[in-house]
C-alpha atoms as a PDB file:
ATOM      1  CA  UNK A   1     -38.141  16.702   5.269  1.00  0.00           C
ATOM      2  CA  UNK A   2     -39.213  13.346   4.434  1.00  0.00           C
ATOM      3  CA  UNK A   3     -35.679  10.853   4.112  1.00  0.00           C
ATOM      4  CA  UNK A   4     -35.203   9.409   0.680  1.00  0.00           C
ATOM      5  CA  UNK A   5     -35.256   5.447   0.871  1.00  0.00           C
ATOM      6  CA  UNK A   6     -32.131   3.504   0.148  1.00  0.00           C
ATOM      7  CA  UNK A   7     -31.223  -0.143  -0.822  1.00  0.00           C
ATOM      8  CA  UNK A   8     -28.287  -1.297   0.267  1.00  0.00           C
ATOM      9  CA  UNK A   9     -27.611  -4.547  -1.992  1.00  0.00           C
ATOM     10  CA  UNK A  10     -25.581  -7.289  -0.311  1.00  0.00           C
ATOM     11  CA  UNK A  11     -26.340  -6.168   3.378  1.00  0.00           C
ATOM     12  CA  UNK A  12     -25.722  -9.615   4.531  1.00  0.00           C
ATOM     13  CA  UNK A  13     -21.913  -9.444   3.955  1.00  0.00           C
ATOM     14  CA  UNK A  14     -19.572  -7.667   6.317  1.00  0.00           C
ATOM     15  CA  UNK A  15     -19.071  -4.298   3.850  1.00  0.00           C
ATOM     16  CA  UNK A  16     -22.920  -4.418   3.301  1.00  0.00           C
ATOM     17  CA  UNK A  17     -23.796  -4.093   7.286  1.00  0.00           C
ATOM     18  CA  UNK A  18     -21.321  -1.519   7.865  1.00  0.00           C
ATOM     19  CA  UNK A  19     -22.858   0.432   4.972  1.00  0.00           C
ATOM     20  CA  UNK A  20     -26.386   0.069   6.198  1.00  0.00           C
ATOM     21  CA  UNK A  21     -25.648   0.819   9.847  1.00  0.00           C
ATOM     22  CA  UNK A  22     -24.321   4.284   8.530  1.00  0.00           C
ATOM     23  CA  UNK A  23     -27.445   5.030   6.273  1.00  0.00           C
ATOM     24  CA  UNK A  24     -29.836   3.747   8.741  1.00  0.00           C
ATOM     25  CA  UNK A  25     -27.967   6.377  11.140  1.00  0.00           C
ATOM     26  CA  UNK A  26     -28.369   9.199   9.284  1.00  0.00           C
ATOM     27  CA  UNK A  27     -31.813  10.888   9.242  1.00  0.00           C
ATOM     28  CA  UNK A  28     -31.914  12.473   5.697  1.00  0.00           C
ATOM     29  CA  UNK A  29     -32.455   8.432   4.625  1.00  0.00           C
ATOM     30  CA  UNK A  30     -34.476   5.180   5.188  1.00  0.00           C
ATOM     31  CA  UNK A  31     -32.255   2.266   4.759  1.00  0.00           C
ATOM     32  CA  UNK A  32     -34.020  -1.026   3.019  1.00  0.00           C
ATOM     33  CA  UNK A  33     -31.537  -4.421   2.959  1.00  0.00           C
ATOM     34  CA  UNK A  34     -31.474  -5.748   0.440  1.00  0.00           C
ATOM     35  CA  UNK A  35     -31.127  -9.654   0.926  1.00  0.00           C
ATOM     36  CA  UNK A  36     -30.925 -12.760  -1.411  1.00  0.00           C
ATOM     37  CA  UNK A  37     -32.424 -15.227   0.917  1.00  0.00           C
ATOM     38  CA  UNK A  38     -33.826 -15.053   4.749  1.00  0.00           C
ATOM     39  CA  UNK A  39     -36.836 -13.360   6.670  1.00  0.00           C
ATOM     40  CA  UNK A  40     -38.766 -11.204   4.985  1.00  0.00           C
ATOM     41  CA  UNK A  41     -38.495  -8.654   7.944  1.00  0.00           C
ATOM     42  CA  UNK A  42     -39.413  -4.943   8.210  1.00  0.00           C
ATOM     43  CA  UNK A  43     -37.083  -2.387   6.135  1.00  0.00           C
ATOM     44  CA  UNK A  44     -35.585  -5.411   4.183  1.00  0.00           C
ATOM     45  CA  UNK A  45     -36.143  -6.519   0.935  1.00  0.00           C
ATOM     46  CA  UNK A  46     -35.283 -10.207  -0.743  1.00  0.00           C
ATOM     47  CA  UNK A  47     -33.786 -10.371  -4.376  1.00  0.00           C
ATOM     48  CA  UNK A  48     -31.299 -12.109  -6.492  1.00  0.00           C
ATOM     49  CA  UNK A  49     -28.812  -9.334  -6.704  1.00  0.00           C
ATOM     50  CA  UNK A  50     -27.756 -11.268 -10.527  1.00  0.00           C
ATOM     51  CA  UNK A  51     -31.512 -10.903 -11.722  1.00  0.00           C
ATOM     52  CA  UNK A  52     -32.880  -7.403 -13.209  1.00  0.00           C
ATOM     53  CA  UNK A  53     -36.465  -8.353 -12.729  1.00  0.00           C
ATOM     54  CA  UNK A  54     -36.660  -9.194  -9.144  1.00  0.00           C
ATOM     55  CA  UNK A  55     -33.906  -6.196  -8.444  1.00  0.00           C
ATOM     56  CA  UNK A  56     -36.657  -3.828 -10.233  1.00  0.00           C
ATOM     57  CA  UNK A  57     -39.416  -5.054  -7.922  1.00  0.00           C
ATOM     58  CA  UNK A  58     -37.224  -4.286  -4.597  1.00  0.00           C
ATOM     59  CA  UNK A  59     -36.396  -1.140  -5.764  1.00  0.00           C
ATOM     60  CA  UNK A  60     -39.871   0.132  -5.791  1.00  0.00           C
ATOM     61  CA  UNK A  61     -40.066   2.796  -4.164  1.00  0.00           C
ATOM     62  CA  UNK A  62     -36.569   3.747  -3.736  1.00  0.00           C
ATOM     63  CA  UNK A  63     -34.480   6.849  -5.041  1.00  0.00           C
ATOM     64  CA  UNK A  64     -30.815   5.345  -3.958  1.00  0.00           C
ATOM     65  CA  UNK A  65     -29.121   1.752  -4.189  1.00  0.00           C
ATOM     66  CA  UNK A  66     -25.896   0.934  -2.927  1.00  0.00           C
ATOM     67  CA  UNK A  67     -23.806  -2.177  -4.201  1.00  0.00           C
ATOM     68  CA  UNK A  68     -22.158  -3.461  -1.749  1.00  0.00           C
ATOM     69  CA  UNK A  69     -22.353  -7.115  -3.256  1.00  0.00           C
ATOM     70  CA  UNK A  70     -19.760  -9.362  -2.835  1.00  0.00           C
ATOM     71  CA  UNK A  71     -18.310 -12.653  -4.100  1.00  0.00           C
ATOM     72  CA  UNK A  72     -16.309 -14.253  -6.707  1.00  0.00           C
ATOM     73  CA  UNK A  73     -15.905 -12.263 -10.360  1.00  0.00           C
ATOM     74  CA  UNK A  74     -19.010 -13.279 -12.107  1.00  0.00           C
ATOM     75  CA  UNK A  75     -21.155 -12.718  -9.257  1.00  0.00           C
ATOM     76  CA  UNK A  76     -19.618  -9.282  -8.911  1.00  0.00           C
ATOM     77  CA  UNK A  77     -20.380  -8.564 -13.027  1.00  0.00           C
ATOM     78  CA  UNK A  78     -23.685  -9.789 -12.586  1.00  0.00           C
ATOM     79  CA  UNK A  79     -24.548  -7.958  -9.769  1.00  0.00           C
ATOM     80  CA  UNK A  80     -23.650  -4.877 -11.096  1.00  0.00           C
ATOM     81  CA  UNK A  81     -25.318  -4.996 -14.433  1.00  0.00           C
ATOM     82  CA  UNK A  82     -28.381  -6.160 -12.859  1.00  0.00           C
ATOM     83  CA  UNK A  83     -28.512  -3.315 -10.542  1.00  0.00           C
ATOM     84  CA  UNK A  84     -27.747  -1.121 -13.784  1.00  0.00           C
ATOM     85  CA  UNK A  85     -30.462  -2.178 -15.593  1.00  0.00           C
ATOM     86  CA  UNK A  86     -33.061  -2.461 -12.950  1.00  0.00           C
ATOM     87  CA  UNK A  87     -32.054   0.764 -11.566  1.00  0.00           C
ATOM     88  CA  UNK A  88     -33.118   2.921 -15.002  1.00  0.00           C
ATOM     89  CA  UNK A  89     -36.484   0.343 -15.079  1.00  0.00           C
ATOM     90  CA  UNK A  90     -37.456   1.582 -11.472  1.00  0.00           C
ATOM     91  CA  UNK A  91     -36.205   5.022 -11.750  1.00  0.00           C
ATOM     92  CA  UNK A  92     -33.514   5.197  -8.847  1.00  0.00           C
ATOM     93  CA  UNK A  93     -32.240   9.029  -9.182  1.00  0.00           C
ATOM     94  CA  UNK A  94     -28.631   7.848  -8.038  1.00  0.00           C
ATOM     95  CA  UNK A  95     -26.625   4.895  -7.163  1.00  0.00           C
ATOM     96  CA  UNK A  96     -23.282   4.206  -5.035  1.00  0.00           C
ATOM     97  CA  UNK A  97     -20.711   1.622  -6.063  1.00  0.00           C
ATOM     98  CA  UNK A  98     -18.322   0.047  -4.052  1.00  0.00           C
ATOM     99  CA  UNK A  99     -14.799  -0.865  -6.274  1.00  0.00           C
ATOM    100  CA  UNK A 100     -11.985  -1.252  -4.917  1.00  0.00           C
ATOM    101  CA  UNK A 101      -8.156   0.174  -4.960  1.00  0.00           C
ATOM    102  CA  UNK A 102      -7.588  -3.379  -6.930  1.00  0.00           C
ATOM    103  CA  UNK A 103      -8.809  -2.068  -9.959  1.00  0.00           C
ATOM    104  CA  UNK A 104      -5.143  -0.193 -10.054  1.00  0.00           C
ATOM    105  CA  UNK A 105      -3.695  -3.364  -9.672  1.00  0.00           C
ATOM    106  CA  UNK A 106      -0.342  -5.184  -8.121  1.00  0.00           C
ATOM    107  CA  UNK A 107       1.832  -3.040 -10.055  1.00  0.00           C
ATOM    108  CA  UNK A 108       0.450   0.036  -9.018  1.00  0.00           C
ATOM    109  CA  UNK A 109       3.076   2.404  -6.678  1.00  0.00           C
ATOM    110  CA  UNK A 110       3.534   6.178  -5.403  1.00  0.00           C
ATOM    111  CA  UNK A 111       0.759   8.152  -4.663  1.00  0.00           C
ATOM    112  CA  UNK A 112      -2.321   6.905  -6.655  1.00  0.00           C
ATOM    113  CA  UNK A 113      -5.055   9.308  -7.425  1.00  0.00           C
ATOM    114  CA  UNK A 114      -8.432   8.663  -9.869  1.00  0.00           C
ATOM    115  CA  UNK A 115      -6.896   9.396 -13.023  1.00  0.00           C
ATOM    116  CA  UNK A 116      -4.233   6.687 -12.818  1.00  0.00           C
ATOM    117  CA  UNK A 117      -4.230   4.058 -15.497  1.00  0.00           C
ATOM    118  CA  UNK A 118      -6.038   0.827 -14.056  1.00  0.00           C
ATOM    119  CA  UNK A 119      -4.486  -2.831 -14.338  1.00  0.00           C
ATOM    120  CA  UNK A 120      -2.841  -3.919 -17.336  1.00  0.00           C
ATOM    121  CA  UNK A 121      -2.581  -7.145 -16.686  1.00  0.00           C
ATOM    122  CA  UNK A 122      -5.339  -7.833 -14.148  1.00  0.00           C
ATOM    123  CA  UNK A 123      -6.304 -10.792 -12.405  1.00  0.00           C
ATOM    124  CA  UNK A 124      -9.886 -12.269 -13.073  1.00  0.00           C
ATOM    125  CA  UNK A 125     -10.669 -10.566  -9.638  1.00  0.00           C
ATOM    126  CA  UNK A 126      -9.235  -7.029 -11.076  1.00  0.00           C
ATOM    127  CA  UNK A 127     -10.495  -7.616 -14.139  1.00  0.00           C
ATOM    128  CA  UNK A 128     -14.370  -7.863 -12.898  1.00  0.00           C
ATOM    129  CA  UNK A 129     -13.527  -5.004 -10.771  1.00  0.00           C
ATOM    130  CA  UNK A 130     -12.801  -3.394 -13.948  1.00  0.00           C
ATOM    131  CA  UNK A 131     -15.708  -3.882 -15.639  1.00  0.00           C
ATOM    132  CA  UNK A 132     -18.349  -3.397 -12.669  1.00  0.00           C
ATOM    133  CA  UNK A 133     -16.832   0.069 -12.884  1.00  0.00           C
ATOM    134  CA  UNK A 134     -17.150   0.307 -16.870  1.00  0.00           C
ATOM    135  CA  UNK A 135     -21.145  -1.101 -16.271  1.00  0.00           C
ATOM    136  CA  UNK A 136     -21.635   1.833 -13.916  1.00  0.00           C
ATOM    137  CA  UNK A 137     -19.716   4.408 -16.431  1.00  0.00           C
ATOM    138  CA  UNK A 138     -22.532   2.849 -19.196  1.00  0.00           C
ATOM    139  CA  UNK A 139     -25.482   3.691 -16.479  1.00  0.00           C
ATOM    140  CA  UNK A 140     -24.016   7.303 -16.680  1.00  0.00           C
ATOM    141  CA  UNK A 141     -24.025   7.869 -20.181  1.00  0.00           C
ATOM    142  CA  UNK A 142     -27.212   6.437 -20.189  1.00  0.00           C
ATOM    143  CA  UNK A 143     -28.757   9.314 -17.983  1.00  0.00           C
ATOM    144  CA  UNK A 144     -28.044   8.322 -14.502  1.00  0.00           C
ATOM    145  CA  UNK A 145     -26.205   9.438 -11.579  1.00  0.00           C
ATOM    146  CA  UNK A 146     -23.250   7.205 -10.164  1.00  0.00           C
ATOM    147  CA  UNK A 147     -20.403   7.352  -7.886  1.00  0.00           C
ATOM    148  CA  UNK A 148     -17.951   4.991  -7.705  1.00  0.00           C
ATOM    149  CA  UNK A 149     -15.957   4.501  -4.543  1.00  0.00           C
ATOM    150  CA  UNK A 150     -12.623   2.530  -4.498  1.00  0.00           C
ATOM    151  CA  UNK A 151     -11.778   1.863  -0.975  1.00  0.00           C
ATOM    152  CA  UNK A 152      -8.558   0.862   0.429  1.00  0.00           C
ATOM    153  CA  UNK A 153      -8.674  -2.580   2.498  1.00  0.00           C
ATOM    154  CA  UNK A 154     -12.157  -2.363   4.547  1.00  0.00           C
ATOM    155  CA  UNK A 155     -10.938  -3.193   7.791  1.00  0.00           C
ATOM    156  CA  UNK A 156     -12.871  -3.432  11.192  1.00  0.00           C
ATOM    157  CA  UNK A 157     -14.056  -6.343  13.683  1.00  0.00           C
ATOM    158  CA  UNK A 158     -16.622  -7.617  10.596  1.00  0.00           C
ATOM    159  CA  UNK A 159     -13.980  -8.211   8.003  1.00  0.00           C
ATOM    160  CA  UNK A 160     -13.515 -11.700   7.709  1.00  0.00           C
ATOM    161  CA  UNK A 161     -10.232 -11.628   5.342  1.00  0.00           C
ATOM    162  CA  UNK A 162      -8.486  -8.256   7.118  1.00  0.00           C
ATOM    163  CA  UNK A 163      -9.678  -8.407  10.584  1.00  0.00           C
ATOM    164  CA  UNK A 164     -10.500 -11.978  11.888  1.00  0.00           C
ATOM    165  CA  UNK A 165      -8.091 -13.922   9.078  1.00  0.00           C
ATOM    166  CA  UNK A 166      -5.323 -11.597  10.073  1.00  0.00           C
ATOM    167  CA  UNK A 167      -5.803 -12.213  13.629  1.00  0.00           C
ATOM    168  CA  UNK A 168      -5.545 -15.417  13.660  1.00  0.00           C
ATOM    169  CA  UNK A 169      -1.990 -15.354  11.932  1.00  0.00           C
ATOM    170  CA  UNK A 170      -1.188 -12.754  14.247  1.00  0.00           C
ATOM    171  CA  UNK A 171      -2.002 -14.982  17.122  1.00  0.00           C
ATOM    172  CA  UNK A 172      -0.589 -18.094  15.989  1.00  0.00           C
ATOM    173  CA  UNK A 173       2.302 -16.312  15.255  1.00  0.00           C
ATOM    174  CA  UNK A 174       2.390 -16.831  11.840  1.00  0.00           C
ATOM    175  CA  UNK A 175       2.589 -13.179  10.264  1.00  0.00           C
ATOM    176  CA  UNK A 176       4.399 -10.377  12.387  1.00  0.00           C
ATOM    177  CA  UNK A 177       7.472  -8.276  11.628  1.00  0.00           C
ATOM    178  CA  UNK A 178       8.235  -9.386   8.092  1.00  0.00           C
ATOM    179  CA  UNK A 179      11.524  -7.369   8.070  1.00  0.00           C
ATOM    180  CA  UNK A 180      11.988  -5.907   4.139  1.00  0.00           C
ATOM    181  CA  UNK A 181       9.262  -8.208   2.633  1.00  0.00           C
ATOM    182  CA  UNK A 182       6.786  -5.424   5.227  1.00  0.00           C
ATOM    183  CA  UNK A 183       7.692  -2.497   4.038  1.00  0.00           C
ATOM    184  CA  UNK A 184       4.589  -1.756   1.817  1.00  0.00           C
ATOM    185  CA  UNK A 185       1.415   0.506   2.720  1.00  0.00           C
ATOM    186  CA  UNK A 186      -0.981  -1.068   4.437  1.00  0.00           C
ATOM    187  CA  UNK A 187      -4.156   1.128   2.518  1.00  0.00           C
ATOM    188  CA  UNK A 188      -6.725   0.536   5.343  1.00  0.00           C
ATOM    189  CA  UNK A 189     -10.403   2.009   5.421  1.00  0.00           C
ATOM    190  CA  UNK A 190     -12.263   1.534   8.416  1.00  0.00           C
ATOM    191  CA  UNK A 191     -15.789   0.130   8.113  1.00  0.00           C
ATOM    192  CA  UNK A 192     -17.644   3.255   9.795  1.00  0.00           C
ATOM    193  CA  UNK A 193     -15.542   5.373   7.494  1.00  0.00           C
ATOM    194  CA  UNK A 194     -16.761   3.456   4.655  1.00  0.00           C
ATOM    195  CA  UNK A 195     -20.037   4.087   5.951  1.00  0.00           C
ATOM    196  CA  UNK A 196     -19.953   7.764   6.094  1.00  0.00           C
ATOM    197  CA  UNK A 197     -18.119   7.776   2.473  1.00  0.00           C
ATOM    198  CA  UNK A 198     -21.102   5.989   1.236  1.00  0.00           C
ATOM    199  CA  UNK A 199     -23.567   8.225   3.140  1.00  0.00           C
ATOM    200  CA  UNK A 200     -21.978  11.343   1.723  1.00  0.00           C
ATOM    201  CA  UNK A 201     -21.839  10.206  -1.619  1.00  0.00           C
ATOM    202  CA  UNK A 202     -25.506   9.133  -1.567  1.00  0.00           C
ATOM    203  CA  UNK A 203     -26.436  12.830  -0.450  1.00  0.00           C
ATOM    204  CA  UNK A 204     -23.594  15.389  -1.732  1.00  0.00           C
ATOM    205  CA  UNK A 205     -24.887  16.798  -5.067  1.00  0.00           C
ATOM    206  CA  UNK A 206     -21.344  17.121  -6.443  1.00  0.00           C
ATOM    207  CA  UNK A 207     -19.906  13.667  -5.948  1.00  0.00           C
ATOM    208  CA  UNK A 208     -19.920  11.625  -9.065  1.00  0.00           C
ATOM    209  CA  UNK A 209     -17.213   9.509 -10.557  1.00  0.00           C
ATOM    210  CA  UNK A 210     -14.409   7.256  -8.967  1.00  0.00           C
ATOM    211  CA  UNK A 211     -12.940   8.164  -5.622  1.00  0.00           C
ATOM    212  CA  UNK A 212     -10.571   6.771  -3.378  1.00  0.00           C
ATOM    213  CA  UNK A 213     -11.209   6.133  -0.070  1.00  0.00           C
ATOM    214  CA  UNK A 214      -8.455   5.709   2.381  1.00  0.00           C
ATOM    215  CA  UNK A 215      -6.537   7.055   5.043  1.00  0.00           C
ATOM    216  CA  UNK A 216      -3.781  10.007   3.783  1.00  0.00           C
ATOM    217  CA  UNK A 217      -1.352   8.554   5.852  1.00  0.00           C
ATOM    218  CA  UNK A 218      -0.777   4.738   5.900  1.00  0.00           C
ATOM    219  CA  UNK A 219       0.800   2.458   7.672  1.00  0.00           C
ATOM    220  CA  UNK A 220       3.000   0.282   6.704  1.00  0.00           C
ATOM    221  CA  UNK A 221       2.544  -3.823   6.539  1.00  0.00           C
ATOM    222  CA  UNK A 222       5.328  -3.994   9.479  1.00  0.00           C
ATOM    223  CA  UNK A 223       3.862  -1.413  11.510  1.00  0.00           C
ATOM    224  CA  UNK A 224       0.031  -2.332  11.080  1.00  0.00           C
ATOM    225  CA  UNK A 225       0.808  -6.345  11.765  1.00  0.00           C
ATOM    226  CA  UNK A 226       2.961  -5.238  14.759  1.00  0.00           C
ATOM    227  CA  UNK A 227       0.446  -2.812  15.954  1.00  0.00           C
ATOM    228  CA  UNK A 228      -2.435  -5.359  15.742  1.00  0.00           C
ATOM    229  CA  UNK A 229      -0.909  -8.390  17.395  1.00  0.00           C
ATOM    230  CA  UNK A 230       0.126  -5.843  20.276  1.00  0.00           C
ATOM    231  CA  UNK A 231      -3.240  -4.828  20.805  1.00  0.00           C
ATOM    232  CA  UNK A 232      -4.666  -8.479  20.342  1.00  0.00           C
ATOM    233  CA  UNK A 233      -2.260  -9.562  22.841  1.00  0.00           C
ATOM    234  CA  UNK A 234      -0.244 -11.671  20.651  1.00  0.00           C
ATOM    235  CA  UNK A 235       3.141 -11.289  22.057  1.00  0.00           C
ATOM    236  CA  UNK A 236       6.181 -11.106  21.629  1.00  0.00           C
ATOM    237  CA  UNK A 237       5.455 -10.273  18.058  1.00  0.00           C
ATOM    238  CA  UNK A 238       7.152 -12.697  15.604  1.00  0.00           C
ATOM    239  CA  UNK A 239       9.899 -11.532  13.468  1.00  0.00           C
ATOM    240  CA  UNK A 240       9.488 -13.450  10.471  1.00  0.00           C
ATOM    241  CA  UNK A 241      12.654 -14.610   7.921  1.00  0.00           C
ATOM    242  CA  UNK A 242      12.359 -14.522   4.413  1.00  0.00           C
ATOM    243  CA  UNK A 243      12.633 -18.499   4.395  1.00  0.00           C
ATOM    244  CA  UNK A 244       9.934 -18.540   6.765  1.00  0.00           C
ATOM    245  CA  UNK A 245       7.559 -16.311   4.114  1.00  0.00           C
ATOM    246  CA  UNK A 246       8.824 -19.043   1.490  1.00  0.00           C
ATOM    247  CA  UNK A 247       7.676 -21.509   3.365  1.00  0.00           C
ATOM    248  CA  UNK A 248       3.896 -19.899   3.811  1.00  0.00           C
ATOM    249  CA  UNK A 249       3.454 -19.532  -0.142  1.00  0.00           C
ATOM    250  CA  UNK A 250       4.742 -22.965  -0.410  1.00  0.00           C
ATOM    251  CA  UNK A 251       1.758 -24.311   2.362  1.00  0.00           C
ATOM    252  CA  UNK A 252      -0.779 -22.086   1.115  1.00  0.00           C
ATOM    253  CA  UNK A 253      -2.142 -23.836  -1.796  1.00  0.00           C
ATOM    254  CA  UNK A 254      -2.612 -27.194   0.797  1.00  0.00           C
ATOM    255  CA  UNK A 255      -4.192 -25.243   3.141  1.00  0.00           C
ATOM    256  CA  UNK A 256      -6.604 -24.040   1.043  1.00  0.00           C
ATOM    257  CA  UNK A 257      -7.374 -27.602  -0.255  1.00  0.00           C
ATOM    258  CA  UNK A 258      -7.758 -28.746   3.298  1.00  0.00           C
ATOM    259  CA  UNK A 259     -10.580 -26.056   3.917  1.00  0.00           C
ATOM    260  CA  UNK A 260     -12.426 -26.630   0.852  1.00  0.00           C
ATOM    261  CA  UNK A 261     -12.339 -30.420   1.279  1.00  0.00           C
ATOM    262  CA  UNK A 262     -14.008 -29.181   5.039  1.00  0.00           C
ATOM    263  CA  UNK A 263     -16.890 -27.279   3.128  1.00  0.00           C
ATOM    264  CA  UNK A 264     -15.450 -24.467   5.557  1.00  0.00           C
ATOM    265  CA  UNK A 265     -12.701 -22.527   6.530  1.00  0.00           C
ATOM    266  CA  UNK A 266     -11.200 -25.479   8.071  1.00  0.00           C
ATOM    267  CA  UNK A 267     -11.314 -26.796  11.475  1.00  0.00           C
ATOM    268  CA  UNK A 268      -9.917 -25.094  14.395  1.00  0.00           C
ATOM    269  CA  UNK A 269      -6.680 -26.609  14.333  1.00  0.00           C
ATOM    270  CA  UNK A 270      -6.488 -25.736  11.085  1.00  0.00           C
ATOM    271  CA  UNK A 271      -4.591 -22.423  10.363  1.00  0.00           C
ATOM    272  CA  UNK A 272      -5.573 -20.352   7.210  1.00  0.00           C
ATOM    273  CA  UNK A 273      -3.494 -19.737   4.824  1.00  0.00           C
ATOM    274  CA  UNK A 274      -1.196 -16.696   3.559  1.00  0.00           C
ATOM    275  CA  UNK A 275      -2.024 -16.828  -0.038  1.00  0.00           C
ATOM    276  CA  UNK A 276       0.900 -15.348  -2.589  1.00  0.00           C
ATOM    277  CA  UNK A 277      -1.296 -12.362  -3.239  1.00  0.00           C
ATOM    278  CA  UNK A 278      -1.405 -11.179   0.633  1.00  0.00           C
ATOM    279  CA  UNK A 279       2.558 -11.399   0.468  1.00  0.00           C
ATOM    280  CA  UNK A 280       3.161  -9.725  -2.799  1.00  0.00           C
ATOM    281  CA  UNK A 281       0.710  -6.855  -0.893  1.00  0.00           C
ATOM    282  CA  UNK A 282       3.021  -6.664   2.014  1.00  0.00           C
ATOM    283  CA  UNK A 283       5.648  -5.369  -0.501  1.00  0.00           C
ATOM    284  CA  UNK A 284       3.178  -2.810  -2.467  1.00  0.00           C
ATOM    285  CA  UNK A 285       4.657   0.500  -2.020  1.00  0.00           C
ATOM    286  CA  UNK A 286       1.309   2.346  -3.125  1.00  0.00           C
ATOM    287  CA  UNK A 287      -0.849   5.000  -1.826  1.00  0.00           C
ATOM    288  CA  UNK A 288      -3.950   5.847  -2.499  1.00  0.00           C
ATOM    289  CA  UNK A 289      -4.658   9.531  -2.852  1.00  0.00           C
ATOM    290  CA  UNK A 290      -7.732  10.800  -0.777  1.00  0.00           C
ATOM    291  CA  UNK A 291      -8.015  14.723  -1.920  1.00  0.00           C
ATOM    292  CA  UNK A 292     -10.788  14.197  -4.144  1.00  0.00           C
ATOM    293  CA  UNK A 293     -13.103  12.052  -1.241  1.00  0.00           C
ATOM    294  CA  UNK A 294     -11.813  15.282   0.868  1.00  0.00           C
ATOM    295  CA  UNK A 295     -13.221  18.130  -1.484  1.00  0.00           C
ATOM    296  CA  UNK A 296     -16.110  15.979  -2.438  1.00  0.00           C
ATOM    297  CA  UNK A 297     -17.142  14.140   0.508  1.00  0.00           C
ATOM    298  CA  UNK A 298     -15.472  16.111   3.398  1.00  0.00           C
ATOM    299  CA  UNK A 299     -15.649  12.727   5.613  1.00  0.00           C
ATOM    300  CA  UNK A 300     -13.732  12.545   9.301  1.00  0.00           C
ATOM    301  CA  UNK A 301     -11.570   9.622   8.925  1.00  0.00           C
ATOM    302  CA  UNK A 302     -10.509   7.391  11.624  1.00  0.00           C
ATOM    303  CA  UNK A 303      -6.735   7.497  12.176  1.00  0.00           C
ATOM    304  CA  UNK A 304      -5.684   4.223  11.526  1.00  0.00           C
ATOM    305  CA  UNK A 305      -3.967   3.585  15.077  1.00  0.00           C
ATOM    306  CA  UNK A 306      -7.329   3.947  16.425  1.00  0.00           C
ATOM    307  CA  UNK A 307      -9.156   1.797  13.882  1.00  0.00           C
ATOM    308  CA  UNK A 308      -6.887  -1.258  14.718  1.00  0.00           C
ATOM    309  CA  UNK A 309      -7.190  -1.012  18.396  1.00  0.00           C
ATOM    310  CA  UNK A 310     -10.832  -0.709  17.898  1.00  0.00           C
ATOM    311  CA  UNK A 311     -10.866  -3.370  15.802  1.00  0.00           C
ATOM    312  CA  UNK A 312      -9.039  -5.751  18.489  1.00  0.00           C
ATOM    313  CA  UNK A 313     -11.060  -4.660  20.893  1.00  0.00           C
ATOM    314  CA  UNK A 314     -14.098  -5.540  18.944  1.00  0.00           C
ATOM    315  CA  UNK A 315     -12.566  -9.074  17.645  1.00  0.00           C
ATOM    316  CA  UNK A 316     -11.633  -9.741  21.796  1.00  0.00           C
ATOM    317  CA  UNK A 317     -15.630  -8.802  23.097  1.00  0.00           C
ATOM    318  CA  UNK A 318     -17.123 -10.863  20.229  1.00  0.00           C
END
């Protein structure tokens, strides 16, 4: 059987690489990365994910796409409508979107399944989340075939804002047992898992529209941030006051100055911030419901014990 040929847009960023690892390890397809800049090199493919016309030319060929862009909101938008409208030019037969549970929003609690209403009053992140999804609903009506995964917080050694960011908190001793202000799920989904969601939905004729993807039974904030720092090494795990967590939101807005006006992250002595949106997470007492990714995609997902001590383990050997 010859494999169908997939582009994976926005393999450069952490989510994109996990995703193409997982298609280039499954037989049934050929995985093509899809780049914006860099060496021309065998199986990959350069074009501004934000312009139709060069999208249409790397797609050539190809009966799946993945977006697995990233940035800010208008880069996300753009993205997506570009793929949407270069996919129908080149004829892709079906593509796979990755969302994210922040189209429910900050609001959002209990057990959350596909149907629930989406944010209300979203941020401008939410908000493009929003309408990649509606772009991809529009490629739908128009004749294609979509699915639309919303993962849960794609963890794993390549995750720059949940792995490595986290980490270094962890170690500095800046987050650890937050006491009440913890007690929220922590909805993790491991980057292989994320992989084989995308994989599945890329091949299962009976996937289409929105699902979550997530573990059925989170962790909590407390118990994932204890957890981690454990299996970093970063003991005796902090317990944190709720002054302290003022104090964080109050520094967070400098430190974020200080690592712009580095044209990086910051230096080394430099600690990264814990923005007011991290904290209001660590209080978010939602789940997200996996049965449909269960009856649709009928992935194996990592428990997510094992995820973060794989994780450490792979932040420690890097």
């Amino acid at each position: 059987m010859t494999a169908e040929t997939v582009l994976v847009l926005g393999a450069g960023g952490p989510v994109g690489r996990a995703v193409l690892a997982a298609v280039r390890a499954e037989p049934a397809l050929r995985g093509i990365a899809g780049l914006r800049q860099g060496a021309a090199l065998p199986d990959t493919r350069l074009a501004d994910a934000t312009d139709a016309r060069t999208l249409t030319a790397a797609l050539h060929g190809c009966s799946l796409a993945v977006n697995a862009v990233g940035g800010g909101p208008a880069t996300l938008l753009a993205s997506t409508r570009a793929l949407c409208e270069a996919a129908r030019a080149a004829g892709v037969r079906r593509v796979v979107h990755i969302s994210s549970m922040a189209v429910y929003g900050g609001q959002a609690a209990g057990m959350v399944d596909e149907a629930a209403p989406l944010a209300s009053r979203p941020s401008a992140y939410e908000a493009a989340k929003i309408a990649c999804e509606a772009e991809v609903k529009a490629f739908v009506a128009a004749g294609g075939q979509a699915v639309t995964l919303r993962p849960g917080l794609v963890f794993g050694p390549g995750s720059v804002q949940w792995a490595q960011r986290v980490a270094r908190l962890l170690r500095a001793r800046r987050l650890g047992d937050l006491g009440p202000a913890g007690d929220g799920f922590c909805n993790l989904t491991y980057e292989p898992d994320l992989g084989a969601g995308v994989v599945a939905a890329l091949l299962s004729p009976h996937a289409a529209g929105a699902i979550n993807l997530a573990t059925a039974s989170p962790l909590t904030w407390n118990a994932f941030l204890v957890l981690f720092a454990r299996a970093l090494g970063a003991t005796p795990v902090r317990r944190l006051t709720a002054r302290r967590l003022r104090i964080e939101r109050l520094c967070a807005p400098a430190l974020r100055l200080a690592g712009i006006a580095t044209r990086q992250r910051g230096p080394a002595w430099l600690p990264p911030p814990v923005p007011p949106s991290l904290a209001r997470l660590f209080g978010q007492r939602m789940r997200l419901d996996p049965g449909l990714a269960d009856r649709l995609l009928g992935i194996v997902r990592t428990p997510d014990e094992d995820a973060v001590r794989a994780t450490a383990a792979g932040l420690q050997a890097a």
